[in-house]
PDB file of N, CA and C in Angstrom:
ATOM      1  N   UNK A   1     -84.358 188.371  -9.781  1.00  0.00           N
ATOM      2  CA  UNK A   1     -83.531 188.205  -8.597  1.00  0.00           C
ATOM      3  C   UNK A   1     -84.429 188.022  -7.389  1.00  0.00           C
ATOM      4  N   UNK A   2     -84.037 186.796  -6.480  1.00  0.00           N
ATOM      5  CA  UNK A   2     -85.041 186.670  -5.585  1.00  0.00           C
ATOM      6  C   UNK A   2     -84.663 187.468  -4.369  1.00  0.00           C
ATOM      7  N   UNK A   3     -86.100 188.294  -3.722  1.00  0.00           N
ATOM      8  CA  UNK A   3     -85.208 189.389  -2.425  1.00  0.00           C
ATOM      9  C   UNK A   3     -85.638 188.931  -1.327  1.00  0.00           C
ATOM     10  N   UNK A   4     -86.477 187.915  -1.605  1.00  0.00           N
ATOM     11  CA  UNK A   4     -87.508 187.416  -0.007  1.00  0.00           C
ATOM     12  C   UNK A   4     -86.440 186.181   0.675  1.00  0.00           C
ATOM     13  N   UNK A   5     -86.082 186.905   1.828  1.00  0.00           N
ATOM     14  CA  UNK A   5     -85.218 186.402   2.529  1.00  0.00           C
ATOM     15  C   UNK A   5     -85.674 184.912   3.302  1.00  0.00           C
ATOM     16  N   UNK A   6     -86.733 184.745   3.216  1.00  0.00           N
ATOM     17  CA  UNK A   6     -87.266 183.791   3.716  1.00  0.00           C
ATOM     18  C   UNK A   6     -87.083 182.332   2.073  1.00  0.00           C
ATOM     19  N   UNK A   7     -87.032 182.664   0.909  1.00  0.00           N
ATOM     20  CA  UNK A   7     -87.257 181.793   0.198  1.00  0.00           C
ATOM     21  C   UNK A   7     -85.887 181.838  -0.077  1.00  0.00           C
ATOM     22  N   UNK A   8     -84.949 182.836   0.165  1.00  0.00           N
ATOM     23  CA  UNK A   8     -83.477 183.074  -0.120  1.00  0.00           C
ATOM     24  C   UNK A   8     -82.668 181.704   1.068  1.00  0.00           C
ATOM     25  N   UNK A   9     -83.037 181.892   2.126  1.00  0.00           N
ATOM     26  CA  UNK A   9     -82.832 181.163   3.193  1.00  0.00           C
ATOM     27  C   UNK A   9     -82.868 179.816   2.882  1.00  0.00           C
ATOM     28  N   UNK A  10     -84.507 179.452   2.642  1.00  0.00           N
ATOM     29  CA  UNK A  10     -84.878 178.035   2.199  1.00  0.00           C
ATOM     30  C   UNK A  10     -83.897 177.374   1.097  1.00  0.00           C
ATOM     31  N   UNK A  11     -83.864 178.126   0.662  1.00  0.00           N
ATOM     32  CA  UNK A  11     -82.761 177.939  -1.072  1.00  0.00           C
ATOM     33  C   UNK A  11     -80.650 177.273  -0.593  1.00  0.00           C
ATOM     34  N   UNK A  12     -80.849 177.821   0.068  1.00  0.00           N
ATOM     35  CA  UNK A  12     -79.111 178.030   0.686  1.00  0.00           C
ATOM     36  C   UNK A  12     -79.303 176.759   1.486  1.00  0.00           C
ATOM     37  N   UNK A  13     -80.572 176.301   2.263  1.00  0.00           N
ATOM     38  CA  UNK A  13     -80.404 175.607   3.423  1.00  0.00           C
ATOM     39  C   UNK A  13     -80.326 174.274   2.790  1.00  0.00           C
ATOM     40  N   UNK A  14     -81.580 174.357   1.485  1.00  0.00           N
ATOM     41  CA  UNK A  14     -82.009 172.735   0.669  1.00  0.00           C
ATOM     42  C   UNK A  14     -80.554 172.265   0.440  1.00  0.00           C
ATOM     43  N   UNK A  15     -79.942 173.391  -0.290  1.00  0.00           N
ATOM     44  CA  UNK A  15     -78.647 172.771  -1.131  1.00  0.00           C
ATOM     45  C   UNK A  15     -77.155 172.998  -0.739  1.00  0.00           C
ATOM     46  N   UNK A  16     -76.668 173.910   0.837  1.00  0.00           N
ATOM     47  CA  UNK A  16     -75.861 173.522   1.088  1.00  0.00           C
ATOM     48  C   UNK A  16     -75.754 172.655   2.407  1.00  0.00           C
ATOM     49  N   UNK A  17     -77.008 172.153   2.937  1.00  0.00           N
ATOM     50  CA  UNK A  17     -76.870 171.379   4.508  1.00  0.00           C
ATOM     51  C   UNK A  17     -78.097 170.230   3.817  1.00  0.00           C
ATOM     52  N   UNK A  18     -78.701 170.030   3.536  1.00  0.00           N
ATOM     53  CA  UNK A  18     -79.785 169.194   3.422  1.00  0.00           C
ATOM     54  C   UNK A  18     -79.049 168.504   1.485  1.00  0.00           C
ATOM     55  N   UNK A  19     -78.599 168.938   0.641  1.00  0.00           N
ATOM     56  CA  UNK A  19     -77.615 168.002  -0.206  1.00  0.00           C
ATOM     57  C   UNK A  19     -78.622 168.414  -1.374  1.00  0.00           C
ATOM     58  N   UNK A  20     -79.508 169.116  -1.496  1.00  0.00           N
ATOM     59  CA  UNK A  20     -80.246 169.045  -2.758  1.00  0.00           C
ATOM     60  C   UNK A  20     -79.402 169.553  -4.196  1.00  0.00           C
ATOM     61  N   UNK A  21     -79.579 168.856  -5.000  1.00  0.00           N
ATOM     62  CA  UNK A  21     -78.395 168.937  -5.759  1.00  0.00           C
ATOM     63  C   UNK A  21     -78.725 170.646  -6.293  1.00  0.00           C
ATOM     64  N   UNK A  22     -77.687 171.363  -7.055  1.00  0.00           N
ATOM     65  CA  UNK A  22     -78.197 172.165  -7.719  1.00  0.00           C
ATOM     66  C   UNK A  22     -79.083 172.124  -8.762  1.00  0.00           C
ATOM     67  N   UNK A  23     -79.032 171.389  -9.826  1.00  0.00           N
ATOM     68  CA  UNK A  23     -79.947 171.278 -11.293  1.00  0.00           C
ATOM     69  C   UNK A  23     -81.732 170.909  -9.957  1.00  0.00           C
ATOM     70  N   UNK A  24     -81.569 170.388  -9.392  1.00  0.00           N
ATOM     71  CA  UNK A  24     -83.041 170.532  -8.783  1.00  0.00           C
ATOM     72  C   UNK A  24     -83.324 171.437  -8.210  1.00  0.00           C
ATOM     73  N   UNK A  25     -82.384 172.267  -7.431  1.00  0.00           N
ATOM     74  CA  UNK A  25     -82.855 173.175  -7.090  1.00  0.00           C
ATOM     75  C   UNK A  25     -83.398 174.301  -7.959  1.00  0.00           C
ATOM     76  N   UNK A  26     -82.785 174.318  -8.742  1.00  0.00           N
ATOM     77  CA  UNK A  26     -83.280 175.152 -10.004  1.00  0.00           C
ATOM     78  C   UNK A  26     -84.562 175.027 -10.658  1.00  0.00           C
ATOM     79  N   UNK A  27     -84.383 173.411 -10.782  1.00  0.00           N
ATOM     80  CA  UNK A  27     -85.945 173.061 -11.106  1.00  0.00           C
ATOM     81  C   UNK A  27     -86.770 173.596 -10.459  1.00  0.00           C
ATOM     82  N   UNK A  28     -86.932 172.784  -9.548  1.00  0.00           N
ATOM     83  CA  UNK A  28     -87.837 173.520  -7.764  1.00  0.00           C
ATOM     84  C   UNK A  28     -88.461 174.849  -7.703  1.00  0.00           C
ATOM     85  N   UNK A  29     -87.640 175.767  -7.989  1.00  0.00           N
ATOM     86  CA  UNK A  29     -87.418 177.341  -7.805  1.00  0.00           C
ATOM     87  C   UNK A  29     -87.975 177.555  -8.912  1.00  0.00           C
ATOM     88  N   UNK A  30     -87.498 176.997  -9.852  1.00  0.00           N
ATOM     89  CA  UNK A  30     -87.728 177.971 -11.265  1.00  0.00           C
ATOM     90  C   UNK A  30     -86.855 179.500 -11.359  1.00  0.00           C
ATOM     91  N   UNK A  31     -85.685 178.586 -11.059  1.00  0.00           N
ATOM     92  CA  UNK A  31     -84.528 180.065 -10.900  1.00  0.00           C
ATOM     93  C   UNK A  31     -83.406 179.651 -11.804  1.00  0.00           C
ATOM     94  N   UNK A  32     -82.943 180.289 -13.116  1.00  0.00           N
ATOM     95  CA  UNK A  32     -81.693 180.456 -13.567  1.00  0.00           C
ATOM     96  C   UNK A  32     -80.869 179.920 -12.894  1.00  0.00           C
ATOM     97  N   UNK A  33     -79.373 179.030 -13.617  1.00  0.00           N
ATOM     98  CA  UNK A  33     -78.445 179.054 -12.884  1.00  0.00           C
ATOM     99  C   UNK A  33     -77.920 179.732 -12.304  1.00  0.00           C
ATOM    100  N   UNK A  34     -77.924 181.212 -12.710  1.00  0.00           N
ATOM    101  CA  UNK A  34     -77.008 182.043 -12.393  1.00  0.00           C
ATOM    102  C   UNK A  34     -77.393 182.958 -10.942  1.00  0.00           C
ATOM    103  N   UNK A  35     -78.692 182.700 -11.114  1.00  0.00           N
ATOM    104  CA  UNK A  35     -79.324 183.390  -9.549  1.00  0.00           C
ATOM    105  C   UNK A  35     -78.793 182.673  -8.959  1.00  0.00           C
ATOM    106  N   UNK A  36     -78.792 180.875  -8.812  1.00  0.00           N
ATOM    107  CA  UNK A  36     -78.845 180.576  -7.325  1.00  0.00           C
ATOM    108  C   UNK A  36     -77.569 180.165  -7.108  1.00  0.00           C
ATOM    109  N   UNK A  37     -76.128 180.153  -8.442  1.00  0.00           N
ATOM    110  CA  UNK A  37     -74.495 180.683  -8.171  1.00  0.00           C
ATOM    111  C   UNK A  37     -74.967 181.942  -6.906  1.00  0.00           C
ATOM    112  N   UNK A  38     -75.484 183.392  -7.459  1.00  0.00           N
ATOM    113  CA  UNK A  38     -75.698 184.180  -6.751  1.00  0.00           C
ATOM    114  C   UNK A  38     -76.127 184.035  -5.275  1.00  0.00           C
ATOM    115  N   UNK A  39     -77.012 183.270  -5.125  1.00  0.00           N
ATOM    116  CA  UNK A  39     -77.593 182.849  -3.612  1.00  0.00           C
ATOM    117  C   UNK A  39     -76.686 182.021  -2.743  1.00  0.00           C
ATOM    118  N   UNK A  40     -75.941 181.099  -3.810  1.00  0.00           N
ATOM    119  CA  UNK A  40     -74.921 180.431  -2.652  1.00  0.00           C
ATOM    120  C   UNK A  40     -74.097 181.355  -2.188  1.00  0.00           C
ATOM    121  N   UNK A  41     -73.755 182.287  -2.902  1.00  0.00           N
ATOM    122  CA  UNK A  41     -72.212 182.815  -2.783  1.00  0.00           C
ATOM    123  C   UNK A  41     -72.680 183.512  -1.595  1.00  0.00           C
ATOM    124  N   UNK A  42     -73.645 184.631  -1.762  1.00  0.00           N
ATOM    125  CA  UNK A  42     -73.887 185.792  -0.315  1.00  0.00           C
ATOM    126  C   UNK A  42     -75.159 184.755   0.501  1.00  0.00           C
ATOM    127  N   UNK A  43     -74.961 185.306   1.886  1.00  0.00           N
ATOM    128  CA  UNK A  43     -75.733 184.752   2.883  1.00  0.00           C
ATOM    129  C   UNK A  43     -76.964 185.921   2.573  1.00  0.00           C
ATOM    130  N   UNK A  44     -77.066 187.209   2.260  1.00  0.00           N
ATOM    131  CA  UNK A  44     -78.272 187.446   1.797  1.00  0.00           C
ATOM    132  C   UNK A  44     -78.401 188.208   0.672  1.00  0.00           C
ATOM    133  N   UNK A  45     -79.442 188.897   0.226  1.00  0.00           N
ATOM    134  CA  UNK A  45     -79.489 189.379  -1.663  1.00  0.00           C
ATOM    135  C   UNK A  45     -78.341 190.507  -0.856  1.00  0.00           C
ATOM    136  N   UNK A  46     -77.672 190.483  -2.331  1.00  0.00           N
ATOM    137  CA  UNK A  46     -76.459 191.534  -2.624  1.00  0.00           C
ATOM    138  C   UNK A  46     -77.541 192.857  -2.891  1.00  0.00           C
ATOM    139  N   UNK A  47     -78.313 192.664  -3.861  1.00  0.00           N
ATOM    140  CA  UNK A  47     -78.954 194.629  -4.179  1.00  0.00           C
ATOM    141  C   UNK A  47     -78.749 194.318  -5.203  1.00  0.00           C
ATOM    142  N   UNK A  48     -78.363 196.002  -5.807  1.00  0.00           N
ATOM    143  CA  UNK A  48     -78.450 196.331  -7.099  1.00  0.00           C
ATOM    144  C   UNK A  48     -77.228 196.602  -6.716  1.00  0.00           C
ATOM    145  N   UNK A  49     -75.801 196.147  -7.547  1.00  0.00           N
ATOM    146  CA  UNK A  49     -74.969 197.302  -8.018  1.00  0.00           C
ATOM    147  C   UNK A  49     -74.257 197.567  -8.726  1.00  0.00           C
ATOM    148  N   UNK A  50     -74.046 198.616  -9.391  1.00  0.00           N
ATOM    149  CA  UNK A  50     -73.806 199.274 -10.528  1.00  0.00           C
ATOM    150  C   UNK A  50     -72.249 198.823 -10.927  1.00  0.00           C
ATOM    151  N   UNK A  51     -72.113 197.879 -12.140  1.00  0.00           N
ATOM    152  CA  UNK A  51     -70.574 197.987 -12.858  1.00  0.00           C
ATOM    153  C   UNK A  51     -69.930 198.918 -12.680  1.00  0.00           C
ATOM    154  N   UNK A  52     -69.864 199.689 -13.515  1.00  0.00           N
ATOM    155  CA  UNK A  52     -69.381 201.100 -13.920  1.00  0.00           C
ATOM    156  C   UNK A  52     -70.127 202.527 -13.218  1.00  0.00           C
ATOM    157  N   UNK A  53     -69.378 203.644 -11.973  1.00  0.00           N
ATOM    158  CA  UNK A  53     -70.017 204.374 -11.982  1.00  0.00           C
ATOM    159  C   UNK A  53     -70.163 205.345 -12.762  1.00  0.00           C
ATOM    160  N   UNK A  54     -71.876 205.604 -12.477  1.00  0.00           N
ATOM    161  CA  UNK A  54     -71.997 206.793 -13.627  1.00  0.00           C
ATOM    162  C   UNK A  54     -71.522 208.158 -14.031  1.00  0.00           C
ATOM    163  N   UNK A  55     -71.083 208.365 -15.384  1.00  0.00           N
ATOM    164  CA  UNK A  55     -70.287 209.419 -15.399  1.00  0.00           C
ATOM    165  C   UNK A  55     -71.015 210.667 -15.125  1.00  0.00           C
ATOM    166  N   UNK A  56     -70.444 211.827 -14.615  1.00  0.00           N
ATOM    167  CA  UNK A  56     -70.767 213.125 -14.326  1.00  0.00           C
ATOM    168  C   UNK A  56     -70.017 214.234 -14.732  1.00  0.00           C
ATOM    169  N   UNK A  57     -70.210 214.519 -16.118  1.00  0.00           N
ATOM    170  CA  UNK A  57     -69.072 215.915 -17.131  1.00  0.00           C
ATOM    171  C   UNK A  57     -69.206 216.737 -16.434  1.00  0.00           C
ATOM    172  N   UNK A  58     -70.439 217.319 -15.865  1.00  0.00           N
ATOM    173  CA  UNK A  58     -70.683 218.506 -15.550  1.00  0.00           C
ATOM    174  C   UNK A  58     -70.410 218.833 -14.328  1.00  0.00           C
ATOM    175  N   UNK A  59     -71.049 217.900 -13.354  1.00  0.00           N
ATOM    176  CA  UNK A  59     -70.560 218.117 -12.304  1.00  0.00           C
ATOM    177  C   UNK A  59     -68.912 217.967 -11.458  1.00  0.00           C
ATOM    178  N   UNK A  60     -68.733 216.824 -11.897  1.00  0.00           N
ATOM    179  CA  UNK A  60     -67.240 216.153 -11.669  1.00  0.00           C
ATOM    180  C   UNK A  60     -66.236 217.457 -11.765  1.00  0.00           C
ATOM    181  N   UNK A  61     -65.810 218.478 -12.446  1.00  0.00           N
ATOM    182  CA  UNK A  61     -65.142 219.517 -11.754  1.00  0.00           C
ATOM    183  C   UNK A  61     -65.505 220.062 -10.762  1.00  0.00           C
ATOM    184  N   UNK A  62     -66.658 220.133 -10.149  1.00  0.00           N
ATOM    185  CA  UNK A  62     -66.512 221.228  -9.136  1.00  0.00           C
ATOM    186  C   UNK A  62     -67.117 220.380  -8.038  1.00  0.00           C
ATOM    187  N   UNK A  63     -66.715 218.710  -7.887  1.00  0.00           N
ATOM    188  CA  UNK A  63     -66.979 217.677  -6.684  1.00  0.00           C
ATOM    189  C   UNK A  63     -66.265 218.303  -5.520  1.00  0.00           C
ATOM    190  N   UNK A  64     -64.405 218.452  -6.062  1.00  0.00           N
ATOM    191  CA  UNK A  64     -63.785 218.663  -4.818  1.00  0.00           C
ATOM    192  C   UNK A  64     -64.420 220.225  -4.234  1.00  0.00           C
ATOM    193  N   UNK A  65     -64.704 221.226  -4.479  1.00  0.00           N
ATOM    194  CA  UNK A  65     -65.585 222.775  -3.929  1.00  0.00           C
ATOM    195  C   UNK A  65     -66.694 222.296  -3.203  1.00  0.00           C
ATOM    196  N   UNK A  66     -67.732 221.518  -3.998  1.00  0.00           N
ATOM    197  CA  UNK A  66     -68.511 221.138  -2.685  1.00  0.00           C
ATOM    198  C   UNK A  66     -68.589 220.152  -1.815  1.00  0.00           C
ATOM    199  N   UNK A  67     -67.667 219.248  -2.346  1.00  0.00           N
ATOM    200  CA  UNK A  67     -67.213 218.281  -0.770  1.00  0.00           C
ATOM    201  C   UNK A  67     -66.553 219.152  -0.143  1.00  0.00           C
ATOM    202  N   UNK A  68     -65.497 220.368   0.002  1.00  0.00           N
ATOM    203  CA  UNK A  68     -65.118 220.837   0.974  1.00  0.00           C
ATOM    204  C   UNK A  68     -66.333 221.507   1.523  1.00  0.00           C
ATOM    205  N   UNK A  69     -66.604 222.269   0.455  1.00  0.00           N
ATOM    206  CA  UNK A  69     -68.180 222.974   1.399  1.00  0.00           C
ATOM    207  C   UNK A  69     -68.814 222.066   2.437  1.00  0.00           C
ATOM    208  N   UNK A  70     -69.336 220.992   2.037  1.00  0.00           N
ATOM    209  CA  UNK A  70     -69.798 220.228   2.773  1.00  0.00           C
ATOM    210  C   UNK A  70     -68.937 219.596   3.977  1.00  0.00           C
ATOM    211  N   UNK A  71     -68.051 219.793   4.103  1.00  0.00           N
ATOM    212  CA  UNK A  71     -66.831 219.184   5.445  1.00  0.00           C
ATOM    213  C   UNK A  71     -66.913 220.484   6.042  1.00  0.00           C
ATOM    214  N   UNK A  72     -66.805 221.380   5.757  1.00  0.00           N
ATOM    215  CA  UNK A  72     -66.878 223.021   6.747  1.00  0.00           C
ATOM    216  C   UNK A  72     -68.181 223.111   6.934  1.00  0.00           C
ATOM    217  N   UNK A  73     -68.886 222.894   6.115  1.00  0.00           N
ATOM    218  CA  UNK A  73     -70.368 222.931   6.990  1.00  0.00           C
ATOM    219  C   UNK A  73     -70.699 221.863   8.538  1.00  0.00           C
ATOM    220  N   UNK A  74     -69.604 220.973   8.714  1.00  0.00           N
ATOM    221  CA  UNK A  74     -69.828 219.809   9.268  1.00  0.00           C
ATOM    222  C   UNK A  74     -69.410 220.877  11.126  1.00  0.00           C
ATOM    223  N   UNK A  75     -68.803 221.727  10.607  1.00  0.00           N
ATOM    224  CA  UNK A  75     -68.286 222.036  11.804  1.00  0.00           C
ATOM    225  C   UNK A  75     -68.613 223.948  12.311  1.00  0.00           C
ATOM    226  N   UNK A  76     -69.926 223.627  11.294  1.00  0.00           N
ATOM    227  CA  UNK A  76     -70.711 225.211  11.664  1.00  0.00           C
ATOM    228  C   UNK A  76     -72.000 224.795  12.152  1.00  0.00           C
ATOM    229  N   UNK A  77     -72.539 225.679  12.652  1.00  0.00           N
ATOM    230  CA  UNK A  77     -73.786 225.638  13.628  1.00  0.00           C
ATOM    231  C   UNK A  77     -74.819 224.814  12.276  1.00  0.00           C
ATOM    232  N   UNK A  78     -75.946 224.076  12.786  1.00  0.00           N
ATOM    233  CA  UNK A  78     -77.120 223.779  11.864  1.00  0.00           C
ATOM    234  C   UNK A  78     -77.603 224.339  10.998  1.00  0.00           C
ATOM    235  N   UNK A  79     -78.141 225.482  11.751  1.00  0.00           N
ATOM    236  CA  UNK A  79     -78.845 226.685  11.117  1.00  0.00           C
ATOM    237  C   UNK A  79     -77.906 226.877   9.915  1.00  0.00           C
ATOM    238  N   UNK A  80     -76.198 227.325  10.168  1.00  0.00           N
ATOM    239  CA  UNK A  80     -75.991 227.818   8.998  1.00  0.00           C
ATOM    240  C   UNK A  80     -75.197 227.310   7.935  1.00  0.00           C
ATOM    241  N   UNK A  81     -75.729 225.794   8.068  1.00  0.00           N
ATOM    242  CA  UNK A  81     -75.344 224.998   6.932  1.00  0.00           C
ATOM    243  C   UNK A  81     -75.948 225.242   5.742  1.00  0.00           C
ATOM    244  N   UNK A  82     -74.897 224.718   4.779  1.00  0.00           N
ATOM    245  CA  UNK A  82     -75.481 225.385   3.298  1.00  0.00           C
ATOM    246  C   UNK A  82     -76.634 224.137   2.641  1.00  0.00           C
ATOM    247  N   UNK A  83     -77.194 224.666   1.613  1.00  0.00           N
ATOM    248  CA  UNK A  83     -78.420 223.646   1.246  1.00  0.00           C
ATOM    249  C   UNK A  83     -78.010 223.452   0.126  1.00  0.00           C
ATOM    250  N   UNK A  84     -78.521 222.480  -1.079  1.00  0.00           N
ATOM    251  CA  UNK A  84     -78.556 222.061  -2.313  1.00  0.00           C
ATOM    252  C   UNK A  84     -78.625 223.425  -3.022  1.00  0.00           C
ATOM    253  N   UNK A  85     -79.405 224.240  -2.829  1.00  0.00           N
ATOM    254  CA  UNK A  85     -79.742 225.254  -3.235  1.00  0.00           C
ATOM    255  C   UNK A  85     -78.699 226.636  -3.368  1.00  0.00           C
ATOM    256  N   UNK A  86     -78.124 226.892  -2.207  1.00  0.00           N
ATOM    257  CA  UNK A  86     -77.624 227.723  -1.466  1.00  0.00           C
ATOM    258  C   UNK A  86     -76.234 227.025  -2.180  1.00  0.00           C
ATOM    259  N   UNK A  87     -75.802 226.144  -2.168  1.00  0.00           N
ATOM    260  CA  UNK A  87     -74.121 225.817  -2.791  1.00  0.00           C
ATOM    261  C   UNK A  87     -74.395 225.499  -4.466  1.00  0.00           C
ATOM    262  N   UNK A  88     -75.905 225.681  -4.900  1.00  0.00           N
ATOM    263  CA  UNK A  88     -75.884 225.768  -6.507  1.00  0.00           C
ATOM    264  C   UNK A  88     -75.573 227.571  -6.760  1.00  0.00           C
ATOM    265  N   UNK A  89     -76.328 228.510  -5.380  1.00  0.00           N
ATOM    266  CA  UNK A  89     -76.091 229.776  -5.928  1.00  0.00           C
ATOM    267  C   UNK A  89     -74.748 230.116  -5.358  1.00  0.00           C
ATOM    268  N   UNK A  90     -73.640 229.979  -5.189  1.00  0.00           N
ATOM    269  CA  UNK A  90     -72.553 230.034  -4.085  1.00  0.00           C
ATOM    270  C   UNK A  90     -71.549 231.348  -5.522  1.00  0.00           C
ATOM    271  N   UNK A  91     -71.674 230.432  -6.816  1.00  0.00           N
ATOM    272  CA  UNK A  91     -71.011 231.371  -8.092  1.00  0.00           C
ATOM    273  C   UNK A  91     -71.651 232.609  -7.973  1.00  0.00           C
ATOM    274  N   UNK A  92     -73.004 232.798  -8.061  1.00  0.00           N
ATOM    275  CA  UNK A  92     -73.667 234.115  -7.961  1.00  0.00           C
ATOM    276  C   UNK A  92     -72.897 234.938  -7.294  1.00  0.00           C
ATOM    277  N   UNK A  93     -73.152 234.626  -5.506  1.00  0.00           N
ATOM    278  CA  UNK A  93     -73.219 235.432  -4.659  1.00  0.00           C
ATOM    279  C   UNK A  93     -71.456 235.895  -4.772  1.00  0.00           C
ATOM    280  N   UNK A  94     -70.948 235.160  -4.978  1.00  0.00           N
ATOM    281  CA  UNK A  94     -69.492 235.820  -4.754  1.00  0.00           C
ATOM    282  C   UNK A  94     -68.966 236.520  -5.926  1.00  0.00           C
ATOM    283  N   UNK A  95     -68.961 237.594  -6.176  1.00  0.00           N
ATOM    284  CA  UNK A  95     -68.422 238.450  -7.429  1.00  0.00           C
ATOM    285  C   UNK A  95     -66.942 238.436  -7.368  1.00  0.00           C
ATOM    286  N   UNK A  96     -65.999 237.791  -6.538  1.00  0.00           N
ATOM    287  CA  UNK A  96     -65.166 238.184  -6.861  1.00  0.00           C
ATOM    288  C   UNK A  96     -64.751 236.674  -8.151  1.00  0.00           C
ATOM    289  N   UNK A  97     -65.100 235.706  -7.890  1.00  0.00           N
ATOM    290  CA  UNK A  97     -64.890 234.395  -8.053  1.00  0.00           C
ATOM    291  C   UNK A  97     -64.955 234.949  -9.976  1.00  0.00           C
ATOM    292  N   UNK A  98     -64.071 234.214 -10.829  1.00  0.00           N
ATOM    293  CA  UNK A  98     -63.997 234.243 -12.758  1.00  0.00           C
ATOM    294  C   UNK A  98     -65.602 233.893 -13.174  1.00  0.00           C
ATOM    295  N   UNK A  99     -66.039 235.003 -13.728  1.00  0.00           N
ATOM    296  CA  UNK A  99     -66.875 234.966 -14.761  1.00  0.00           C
ATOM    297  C   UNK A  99     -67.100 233.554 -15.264  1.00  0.00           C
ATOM    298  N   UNK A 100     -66.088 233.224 -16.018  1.00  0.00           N
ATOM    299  CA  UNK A 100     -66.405 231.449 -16.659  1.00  0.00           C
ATOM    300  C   UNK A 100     -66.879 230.627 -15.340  1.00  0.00           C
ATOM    301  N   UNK A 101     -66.508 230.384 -14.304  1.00  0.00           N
ATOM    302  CA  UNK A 101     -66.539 229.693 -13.004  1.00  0.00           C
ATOM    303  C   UNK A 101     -68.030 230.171 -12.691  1.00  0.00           C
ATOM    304  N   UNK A 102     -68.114 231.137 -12.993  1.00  0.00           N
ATOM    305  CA  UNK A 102     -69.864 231.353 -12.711  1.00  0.00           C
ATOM    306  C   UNK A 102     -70.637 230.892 -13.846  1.00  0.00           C
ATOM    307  N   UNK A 103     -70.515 230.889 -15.014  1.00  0.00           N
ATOM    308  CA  UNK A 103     -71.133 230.347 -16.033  1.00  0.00           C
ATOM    309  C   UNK A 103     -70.768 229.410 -16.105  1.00  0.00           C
ATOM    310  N   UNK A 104     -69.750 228.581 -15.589  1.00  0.00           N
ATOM    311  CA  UNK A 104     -69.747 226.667 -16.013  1.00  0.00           C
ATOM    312  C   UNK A 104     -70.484 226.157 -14.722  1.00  0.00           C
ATOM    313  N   UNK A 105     -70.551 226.845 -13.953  1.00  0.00           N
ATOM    314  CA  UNK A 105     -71.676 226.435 -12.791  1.00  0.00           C
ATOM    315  C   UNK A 105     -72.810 226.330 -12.273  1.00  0.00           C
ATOM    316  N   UNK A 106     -73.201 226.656 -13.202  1.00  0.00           N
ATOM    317  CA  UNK A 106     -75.004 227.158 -13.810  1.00  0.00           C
ATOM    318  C   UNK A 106     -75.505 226.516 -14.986  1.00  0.00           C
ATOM    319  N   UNK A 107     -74.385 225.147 -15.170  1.00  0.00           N
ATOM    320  CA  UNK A 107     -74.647 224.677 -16.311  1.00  0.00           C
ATOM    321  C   UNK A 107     -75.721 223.391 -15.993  1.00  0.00           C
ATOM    322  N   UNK A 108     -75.388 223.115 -14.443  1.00  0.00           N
ATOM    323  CA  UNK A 108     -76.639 221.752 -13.818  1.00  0.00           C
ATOM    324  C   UNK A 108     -77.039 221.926 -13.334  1.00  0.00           C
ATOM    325  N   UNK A 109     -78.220 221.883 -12.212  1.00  0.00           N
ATOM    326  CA  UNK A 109     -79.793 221.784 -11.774  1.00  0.00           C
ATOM    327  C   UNK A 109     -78.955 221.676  -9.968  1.00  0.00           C
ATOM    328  N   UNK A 110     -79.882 222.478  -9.225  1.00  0.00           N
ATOM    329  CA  UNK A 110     -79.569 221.808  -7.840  1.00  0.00           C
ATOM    330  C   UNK A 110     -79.717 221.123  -7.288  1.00  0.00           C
ATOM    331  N   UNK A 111     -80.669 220.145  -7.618  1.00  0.00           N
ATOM    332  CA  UNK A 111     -80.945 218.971  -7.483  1.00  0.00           C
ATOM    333  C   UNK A 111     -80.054 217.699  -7.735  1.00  0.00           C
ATOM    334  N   UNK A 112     -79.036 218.276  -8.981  1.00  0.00           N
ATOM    335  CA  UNK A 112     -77.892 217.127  -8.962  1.00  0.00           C
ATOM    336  C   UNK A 112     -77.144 217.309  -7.952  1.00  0.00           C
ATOM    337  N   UNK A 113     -76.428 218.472  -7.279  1.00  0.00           N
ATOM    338  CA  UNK A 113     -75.559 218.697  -5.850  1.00  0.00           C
ATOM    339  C   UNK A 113     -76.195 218.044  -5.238  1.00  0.00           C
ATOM    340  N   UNK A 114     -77.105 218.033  -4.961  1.00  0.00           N
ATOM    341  CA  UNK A 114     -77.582 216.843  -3.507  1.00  0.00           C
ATOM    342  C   UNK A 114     -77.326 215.388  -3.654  1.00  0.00           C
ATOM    343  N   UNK A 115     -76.923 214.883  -4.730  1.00  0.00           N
ATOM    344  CA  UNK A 115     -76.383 213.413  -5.142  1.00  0.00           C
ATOM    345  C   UNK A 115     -74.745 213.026  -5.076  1.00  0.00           C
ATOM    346  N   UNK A 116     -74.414 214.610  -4.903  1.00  0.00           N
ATOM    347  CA  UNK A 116     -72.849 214.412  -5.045  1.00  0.00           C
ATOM    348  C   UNK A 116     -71.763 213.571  -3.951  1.00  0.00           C
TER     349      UNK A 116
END
């Protein structure tokens, strides 16, 4: 996939204002048909993006708990916003919260909450 906006440019300009047919442009480039379908269509590279998003067993129950966490943190001081860390130990600290709810929550890394 070509990302250099400068040869992306050149590409769009040969063949939709200057008439260069496509099959030459391809030649030219040394680009697949299917890239430079791709190059006509967007005015610049699209990226990467993903078909299907990726699934999450583990986490995906307990998205809606820390997106709210994270919306009430939005409207507490800096300081005492919660961290990746701090909303992986959140089951711990509260004893009143079901036993299982503390053990299905300790089942992923805190490092995945920060992706959520």
């Amino acid at each position: 996939m070509y990302t250099d906006m400068e040869i992306w440019a050149e590409i769009r300009r040969r063949v939709l204002v200057d008439g260069l047919s496509k099959r030459a442009a391809c030649r030219a480039y040394s680009i697949h048909w299917d890239t430079l379908k791709k190059i006509l269509e967007h005015a610049e590279p699209p990226g990467y993006r993903r078909a299907v998003p990726r699934p999450r067993p583990k986490l995906d129950p307990f998205l809606a708990v820390i997106h709210q966490i994270l919306e009430d943190d939005k409207k507490a001081p800096r300081k005492q916003r919660h961290t990746a860390r701090r909303i992986f130990e959140i089951p711990d600290a509260i004893p009143h919260k079901p036993r299982q709810l503390r053990e299905q929550f300790f089942i992923f890394h805190p490092g995945v909450v920060r992706f959520c």
